[in-house]
Protein backbone atom coordinates (compact mmCIF):
# COMPACT_ATOMS: atom_id res chain seq x y z
CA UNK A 1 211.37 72.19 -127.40
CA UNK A 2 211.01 75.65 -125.20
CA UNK A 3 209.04 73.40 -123.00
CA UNK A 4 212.19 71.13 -122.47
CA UNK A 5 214.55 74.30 -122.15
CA UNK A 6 212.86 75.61 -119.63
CA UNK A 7 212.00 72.47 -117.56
CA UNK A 8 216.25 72.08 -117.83
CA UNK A 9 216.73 75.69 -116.86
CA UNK A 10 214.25 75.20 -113.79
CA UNK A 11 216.44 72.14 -113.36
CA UNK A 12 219.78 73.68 -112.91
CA UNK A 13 217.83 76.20 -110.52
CA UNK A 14 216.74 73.88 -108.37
CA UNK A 15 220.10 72.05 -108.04
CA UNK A 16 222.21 75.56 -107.88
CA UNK A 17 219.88 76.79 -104.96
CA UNK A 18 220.01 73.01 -102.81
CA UNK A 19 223.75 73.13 -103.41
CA UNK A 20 223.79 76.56 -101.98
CA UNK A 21 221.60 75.50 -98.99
CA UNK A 22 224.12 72.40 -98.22
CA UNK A 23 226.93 74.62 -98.47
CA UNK A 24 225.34 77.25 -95.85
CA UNK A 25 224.61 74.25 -93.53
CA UNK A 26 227.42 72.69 -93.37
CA UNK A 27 229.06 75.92 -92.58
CA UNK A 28 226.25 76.67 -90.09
CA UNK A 29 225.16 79.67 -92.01
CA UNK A 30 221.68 78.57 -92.74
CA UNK A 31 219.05 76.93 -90.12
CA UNK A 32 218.77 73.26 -90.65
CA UNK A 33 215.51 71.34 -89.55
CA UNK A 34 216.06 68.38 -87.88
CA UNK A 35 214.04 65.57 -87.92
CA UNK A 36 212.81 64.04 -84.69
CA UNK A 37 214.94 61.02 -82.65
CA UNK A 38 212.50 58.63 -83.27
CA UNK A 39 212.54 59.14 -87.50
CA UNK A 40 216.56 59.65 -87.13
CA UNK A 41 216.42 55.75 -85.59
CA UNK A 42 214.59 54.54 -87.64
CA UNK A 43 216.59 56.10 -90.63
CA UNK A 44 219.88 54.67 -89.07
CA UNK A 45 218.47 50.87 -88.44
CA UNK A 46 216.82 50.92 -92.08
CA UNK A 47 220.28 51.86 -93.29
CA UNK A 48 222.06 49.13 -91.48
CA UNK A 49 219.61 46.60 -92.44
CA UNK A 50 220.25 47.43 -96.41
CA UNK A 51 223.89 47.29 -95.75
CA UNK A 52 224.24 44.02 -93.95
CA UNK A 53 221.45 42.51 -96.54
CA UNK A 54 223.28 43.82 -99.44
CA UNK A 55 226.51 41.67 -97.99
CA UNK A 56 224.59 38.69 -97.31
CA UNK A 57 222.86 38.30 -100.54
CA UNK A 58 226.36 39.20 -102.36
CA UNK A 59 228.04 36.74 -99.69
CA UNK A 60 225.56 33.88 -100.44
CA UNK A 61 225.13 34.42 -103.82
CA UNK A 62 229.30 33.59 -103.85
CA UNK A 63 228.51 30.12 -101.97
CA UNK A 64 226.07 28.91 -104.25
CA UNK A 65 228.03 29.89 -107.50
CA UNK A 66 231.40 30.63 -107.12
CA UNK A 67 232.51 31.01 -110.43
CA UNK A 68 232.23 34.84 -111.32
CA UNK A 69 231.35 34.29 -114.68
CA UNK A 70 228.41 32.22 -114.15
CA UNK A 71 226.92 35.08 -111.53
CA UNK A 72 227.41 37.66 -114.08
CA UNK A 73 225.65 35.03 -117.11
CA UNK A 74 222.77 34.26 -114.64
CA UNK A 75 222.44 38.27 -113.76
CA UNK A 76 221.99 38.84 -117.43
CA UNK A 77 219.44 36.29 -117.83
CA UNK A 78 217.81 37.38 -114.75
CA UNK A 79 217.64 41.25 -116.08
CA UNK A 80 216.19 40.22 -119.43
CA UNK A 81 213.51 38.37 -117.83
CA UNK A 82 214.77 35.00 -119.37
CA UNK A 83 215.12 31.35 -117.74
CA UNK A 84 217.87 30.56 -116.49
CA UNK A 85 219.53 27.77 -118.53
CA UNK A 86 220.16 24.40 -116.02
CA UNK A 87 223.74 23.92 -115.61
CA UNK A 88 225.75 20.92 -114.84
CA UNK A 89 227.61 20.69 -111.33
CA UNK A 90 231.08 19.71 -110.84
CA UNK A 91 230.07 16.79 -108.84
CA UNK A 92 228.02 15.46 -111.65
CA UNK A 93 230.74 16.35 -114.18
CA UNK A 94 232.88 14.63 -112.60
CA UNK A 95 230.75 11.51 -112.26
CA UNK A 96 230.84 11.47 -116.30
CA UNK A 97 233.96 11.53 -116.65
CA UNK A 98 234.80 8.50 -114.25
CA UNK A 99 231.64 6.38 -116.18
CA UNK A 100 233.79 7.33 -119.54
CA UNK A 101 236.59 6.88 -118.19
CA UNK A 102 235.23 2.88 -117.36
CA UNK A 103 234.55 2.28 -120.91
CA UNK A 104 238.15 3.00 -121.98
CA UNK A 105 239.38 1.13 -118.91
CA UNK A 106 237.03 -2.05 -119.20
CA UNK A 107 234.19 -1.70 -117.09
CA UNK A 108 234.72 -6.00 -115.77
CA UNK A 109 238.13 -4.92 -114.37
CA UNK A 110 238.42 -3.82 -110.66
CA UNK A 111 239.60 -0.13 -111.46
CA UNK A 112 236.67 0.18 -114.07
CA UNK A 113 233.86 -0.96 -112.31
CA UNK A 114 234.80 1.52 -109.25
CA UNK A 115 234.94 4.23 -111.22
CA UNK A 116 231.37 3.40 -112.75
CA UNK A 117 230.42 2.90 -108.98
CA UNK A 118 232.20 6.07 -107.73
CA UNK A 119 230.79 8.15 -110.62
CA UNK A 120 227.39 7.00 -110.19
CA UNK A 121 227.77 8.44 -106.18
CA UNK A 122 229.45 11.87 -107.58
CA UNK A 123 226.25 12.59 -109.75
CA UNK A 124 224.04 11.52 -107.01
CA UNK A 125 225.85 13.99 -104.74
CA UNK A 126 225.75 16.52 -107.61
CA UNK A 127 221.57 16.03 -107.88
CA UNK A 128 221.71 16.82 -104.43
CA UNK A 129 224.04 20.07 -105.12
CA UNK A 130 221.34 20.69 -107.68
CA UNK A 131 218.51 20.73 -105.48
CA UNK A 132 220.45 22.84 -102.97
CA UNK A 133 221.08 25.30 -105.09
CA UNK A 134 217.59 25.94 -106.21
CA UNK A 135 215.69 25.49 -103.19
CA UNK A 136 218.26 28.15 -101.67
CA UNK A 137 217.82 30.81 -104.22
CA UNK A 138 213.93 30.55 -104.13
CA UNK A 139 213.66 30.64 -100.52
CA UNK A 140 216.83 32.74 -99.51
CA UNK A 141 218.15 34.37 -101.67
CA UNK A 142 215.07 35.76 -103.64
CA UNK A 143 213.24 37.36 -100.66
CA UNK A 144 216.64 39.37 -100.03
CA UNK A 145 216.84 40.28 -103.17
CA UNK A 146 212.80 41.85 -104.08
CA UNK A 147 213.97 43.71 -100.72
CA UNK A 148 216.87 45.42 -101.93
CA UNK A 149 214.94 45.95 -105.29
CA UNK A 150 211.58 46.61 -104.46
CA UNK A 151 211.30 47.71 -100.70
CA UNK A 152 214.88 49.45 -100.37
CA UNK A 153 213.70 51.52 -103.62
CA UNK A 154 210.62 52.43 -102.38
CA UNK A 155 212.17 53.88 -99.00
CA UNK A 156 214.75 55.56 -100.80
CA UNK A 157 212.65 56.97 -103.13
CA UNK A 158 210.12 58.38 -100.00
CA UNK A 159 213.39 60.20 -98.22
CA UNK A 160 214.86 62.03 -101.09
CA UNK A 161 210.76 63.33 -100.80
CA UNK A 162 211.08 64.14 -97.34
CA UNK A 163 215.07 65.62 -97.81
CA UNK A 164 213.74 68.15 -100.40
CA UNK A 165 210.49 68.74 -98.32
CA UNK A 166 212.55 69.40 -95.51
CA UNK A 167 215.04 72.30 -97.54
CA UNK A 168 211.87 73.74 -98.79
CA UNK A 169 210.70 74.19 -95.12
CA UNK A 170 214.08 75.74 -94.74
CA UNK A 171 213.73 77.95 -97.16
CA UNK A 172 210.24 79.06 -96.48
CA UNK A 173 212.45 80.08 -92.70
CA UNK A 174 214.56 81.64 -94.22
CA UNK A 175 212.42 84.00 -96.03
CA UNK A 176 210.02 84.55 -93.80
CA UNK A 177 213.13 86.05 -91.67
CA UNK A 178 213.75 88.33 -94.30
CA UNK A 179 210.65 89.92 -95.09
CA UNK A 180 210.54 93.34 -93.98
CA UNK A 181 206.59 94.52 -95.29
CA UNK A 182 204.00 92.89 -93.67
CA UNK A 183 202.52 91.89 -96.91
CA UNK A 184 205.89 90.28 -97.74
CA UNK A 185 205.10 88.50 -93.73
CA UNK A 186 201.89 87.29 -94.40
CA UNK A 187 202.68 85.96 -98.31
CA UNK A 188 206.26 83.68 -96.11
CA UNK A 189 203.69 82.63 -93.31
CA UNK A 190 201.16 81.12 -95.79
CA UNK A 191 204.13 79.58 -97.69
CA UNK A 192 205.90 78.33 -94.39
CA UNK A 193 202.51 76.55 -93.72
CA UNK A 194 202.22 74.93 -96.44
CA UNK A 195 205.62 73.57 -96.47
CA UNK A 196 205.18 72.54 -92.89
CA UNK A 197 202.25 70.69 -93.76
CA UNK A 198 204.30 68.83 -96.87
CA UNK A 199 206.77 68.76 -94.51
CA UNK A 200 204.95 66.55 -92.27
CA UNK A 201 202.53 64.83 -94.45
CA UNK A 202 206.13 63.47 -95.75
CA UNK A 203 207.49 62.52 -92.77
CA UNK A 204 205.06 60.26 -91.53
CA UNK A 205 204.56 58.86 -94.67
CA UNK A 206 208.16 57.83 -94.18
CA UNK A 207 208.16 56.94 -90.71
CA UNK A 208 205.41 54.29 -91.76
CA UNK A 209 207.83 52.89 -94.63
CA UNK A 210 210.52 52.74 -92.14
CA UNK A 211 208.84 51.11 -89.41
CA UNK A 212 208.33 48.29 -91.88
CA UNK A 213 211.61 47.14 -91.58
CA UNK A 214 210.72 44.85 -88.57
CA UNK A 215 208.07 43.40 -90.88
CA UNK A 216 211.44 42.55 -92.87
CA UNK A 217 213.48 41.22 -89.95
CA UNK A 218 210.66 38.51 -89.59
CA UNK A 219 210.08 37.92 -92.83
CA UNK A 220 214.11 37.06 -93.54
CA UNK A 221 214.66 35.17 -90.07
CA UNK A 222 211.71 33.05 -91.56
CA UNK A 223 213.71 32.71 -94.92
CA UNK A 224 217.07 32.07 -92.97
CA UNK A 225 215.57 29.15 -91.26
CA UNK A 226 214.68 27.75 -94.10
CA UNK A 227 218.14 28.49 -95.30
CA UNK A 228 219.49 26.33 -92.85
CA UNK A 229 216.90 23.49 -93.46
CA UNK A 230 217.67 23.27 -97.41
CA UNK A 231 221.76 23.60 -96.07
CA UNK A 232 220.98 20.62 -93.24
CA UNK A 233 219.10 18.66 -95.64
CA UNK A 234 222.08 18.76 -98.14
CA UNK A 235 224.68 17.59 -96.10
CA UNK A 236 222.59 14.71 -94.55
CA UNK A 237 221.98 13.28 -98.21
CA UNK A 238 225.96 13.86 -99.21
CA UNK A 239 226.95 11.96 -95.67
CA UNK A 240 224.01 9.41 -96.43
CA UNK A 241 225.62 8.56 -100.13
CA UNK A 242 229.09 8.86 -98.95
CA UNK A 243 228.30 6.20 -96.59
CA UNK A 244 226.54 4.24 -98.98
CA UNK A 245 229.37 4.26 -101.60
CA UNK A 246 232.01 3.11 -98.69
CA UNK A 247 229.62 -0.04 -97.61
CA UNK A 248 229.78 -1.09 -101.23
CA UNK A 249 233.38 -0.58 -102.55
CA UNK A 250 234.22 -2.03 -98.71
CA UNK A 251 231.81 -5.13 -100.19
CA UNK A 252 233.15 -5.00 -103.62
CA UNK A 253 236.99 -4.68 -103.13
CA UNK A 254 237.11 -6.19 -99.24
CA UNK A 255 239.50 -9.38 -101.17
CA UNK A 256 241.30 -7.15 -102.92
CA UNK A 257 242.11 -4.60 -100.66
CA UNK A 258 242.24 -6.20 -96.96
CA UNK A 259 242.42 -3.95 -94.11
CA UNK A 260 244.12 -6.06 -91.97
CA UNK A 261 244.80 -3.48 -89.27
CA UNK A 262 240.80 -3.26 -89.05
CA UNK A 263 241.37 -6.94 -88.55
CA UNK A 264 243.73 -6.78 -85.67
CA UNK A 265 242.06 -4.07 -84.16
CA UNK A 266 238.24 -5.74 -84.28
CA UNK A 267 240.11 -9.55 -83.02
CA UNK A 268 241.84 -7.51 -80.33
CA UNK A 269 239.11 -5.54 -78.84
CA UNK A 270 240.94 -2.57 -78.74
CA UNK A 271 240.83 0.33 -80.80
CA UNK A 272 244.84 1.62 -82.12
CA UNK A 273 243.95 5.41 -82.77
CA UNK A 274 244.28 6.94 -79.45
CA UNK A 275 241.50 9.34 -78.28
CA UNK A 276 241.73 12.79 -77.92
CA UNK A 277 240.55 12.31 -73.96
CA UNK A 278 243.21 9.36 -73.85
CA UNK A 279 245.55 9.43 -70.81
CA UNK A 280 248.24 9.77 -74.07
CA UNK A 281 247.22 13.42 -74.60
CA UNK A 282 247.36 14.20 -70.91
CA UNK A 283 250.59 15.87 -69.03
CA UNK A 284 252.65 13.76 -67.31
CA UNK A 285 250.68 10.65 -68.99
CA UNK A 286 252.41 7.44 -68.38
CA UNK A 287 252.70 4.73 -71.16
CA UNK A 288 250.64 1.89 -71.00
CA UNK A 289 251.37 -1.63 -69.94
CA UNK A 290 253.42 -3.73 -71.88
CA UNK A 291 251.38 -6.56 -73.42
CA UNK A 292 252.27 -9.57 -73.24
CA UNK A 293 254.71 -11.50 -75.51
CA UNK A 294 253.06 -13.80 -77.98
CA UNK A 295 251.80 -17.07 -76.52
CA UNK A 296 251.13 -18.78 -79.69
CA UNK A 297 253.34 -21.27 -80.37
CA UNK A 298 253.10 -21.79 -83.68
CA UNK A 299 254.12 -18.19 -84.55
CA UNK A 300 256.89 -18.44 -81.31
CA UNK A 301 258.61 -21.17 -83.52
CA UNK A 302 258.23 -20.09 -86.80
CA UNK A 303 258.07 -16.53 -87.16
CA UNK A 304 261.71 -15.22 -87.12
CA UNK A 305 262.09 -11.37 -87.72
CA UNK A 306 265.10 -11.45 -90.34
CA UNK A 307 263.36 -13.44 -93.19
CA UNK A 308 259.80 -11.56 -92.62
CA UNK A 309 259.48 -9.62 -95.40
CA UNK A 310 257.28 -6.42 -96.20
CA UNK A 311 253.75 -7.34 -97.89
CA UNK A 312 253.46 -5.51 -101.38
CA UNK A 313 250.59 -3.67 -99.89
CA UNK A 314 249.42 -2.77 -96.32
CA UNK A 315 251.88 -1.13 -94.83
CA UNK A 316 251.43 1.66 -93.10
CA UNK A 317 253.36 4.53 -91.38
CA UNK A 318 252.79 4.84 -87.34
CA UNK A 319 253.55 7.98 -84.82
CA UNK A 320 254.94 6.47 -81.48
CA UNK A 321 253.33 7.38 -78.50
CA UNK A 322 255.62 6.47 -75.94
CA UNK A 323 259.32 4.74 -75.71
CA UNK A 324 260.14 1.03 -75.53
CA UNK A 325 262.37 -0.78 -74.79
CA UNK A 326 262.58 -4.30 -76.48
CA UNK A 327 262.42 -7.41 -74.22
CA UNK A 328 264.03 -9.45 -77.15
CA UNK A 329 266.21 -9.65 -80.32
CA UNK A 330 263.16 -10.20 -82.00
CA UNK A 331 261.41 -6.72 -80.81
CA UNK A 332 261.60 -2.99 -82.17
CA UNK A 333 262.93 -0.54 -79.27
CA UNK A 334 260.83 2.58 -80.22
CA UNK A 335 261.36 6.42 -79.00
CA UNK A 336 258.03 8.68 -78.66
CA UNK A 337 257.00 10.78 -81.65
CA UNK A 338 259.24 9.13 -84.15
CA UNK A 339 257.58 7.53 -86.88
CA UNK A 340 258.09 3.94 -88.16
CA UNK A 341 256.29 1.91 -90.77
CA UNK A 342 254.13 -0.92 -90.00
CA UNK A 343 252.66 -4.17 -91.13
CA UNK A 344 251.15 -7.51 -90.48
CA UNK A 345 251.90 -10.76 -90.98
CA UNK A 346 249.75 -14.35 -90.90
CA UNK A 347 249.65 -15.80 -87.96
CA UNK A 348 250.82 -12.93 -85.78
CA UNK A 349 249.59 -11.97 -82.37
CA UNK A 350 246.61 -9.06 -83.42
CA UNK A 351 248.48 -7.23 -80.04
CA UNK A 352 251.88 -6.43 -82.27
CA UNK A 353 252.66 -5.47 -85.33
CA UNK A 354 255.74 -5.67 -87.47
CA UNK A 355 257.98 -1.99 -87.21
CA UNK A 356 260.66 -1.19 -89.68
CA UNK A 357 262.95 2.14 -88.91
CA UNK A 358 265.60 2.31 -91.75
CA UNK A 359 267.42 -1.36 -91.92
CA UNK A 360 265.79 -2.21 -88.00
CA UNK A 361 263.00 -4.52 -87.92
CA UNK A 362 261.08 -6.09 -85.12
CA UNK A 363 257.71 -6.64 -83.26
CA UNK A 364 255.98 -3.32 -81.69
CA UNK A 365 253.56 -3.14 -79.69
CA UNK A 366 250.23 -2.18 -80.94
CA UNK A 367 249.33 -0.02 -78.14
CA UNK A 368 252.51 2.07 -78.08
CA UNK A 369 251.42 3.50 -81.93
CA UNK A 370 248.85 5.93 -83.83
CA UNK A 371 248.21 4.53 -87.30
CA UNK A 372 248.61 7.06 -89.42
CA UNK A 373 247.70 6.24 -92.83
């Protein structure tokens, strides 16, 4: 107990007298020892390197697990030394639910076996979520973090040496400036000696910790690259399955749901969405061409625009590009930037289309529009 008294006494002594000495130097009544330029860089890039690390690892840790809650569960587990229990993604939760969803539905009609096709892609893009996540926290996100832990510690812990090293050679100064006997001299010299040798003994033994931080800069661009792999790798498998699930609903529901604008635009040879080089985007751009009126005889004779009626799906809404002017009774003048809705009809000309702006109806040219939707 006395033991423990004391120790706390010799405590509060300690931190009375430092607080003292910071006082005195910051009011430039005490001598301050400064520490070379070389240590004072090294100091200032080792502190930028823990702050920018400290906001990357907080940063990612954000992108690979957004929800708060689940950072804070996983920190606990992590703290406690305890696995990490596996948790389901959204993309895969989401997959279940469509695949239930199909049972209630009836998994022979069109709408349930998409959804049992579509949910089997949403957990395949949540494995791959999976497998991101994981490969990014072992290769990324661990490193940063035994730095700030481990390495950051262990610097930190070697400067508050050197800080109280360095008022101890300050007060070994100061006392030696005060001594009046020589006796008193000799007794701050021998002290001031040995604090210069702690002093420095300290010092490099930081310098060497802190020159270690470009060891760190390699070792995280390494990690960062591999960052970027795991990232590049993830994306290329979601864009590989998203592909694959539109080549097979475009397989599986291509009589159901024809795209006949696709149609007109593969018979044609031309594609309707302009491009953003196209002369449409350009100043002073004129509109193209008019095409040329239907040749086909069959529709010429039979197709007449009052009794054509809107399909029950397939219509679509259209930006004009440029205005029109009808040759016929039978076309759609149009004015640029006003929108219109569209459709085909069998037998027409893949070079028009069918416009509709309020109770007006009439052919439009296909060149004049950008499909919207």
């Amino acid at each position: 107990m006395d033991f423990n008294v004391k120790k706390l006494a010799s405590d509060a002594g300690v931190f009375f007298t430092r607080a003292v000495q910071y006082t005195e130097e910051k009011l430039g009544q005490a001598e301050k020892t400064e520490l070379d330029a070389h240590l004072e860089n090294l100091i200032a890039r080792a502190d930028c390197t823990k702050n920018w690390t400290d906001k990357i690892f907080r940063q990612t840790e954000v992108l690979l697990q957004p929800n708060p809650s689940a950072r804070i569960e996983e920190f606990f587990y992590e703290k406690l030394d305890r696995k990490i229990p596996s948790r389901i993604t959204n993309a895969e939760l989401l997959g279940q639910y469509m695949q239930d969803a199909a049972k209630d539905f009836g998994p022979g009609t069109p709408y349930g076996s998409t959804l049992i096709t579509v949910g089997d892609f949403q957990k395949r893009l949540g494995g791959a979520e999976r497998e991101f996540l994981q490969t990014s926290a072992i290769n990324f996100l661990t490193p940063l973090r035994n730095f700030l832990e481990g390495d950051w510690k262990t610097i930190s812990k070697e400067r508050r040496l050197l800080e109280n090293r360095r008022l101890d050679l300050d007060v070994c100064k100061a006392r030696l400036k005060k001594a009046k006997l020589a006796e008193a001299k000799a007794a701050a010299e021998h002290e001031l000696r040995v604090a210069q040798t702690e002093f420095d003994r300290q010092a490099e033994v930081t310098r060497l910790l802190l020159e270690g931080i470009s060891s760190t800069h390699v070792n995280h661009l390494r990690c960062l690259h591999e960052f970027v792999e795991a990232q590049a790798a993830y994306y290329t498998q979601c864009h590989k399955h998203m592909q694959d699930l539109q080549k097979e609903l475009s397989s599986a529901n291509g009589d159901t749901f024809p795209n006949a604008f696709a149609v007109n635009a593969s018979t044609s040879g031309v594609s309707t969405a302009p491009s953003p080089l196209s002369s449409a985007t350009l100043p002073g751009a004129s509109s193209p061409s008019r095409p040329p009126n239907p040749s086909n005889a069959l529709e010429a004779s039979t197709l007449k625009i009052e009794e054509v009626k809107p399909p029950a799906t397939g219509t679509r809404k259209a930006k004009v590009l440029y205005d029109y002017d009808a040759a016929d009774t039978s076309e759609l003048s149009l004015l640029a930037d006003e929108l219109i809705t569209v459709y085909t009809v069998p037998g027409m000309d893949p070079d028009w289309l069918i416009g509709e702006r309020g109770n007006q109806k009439g052919k439009v040219p296909v060149t004049y529009l950008e499909l919207l939707s």
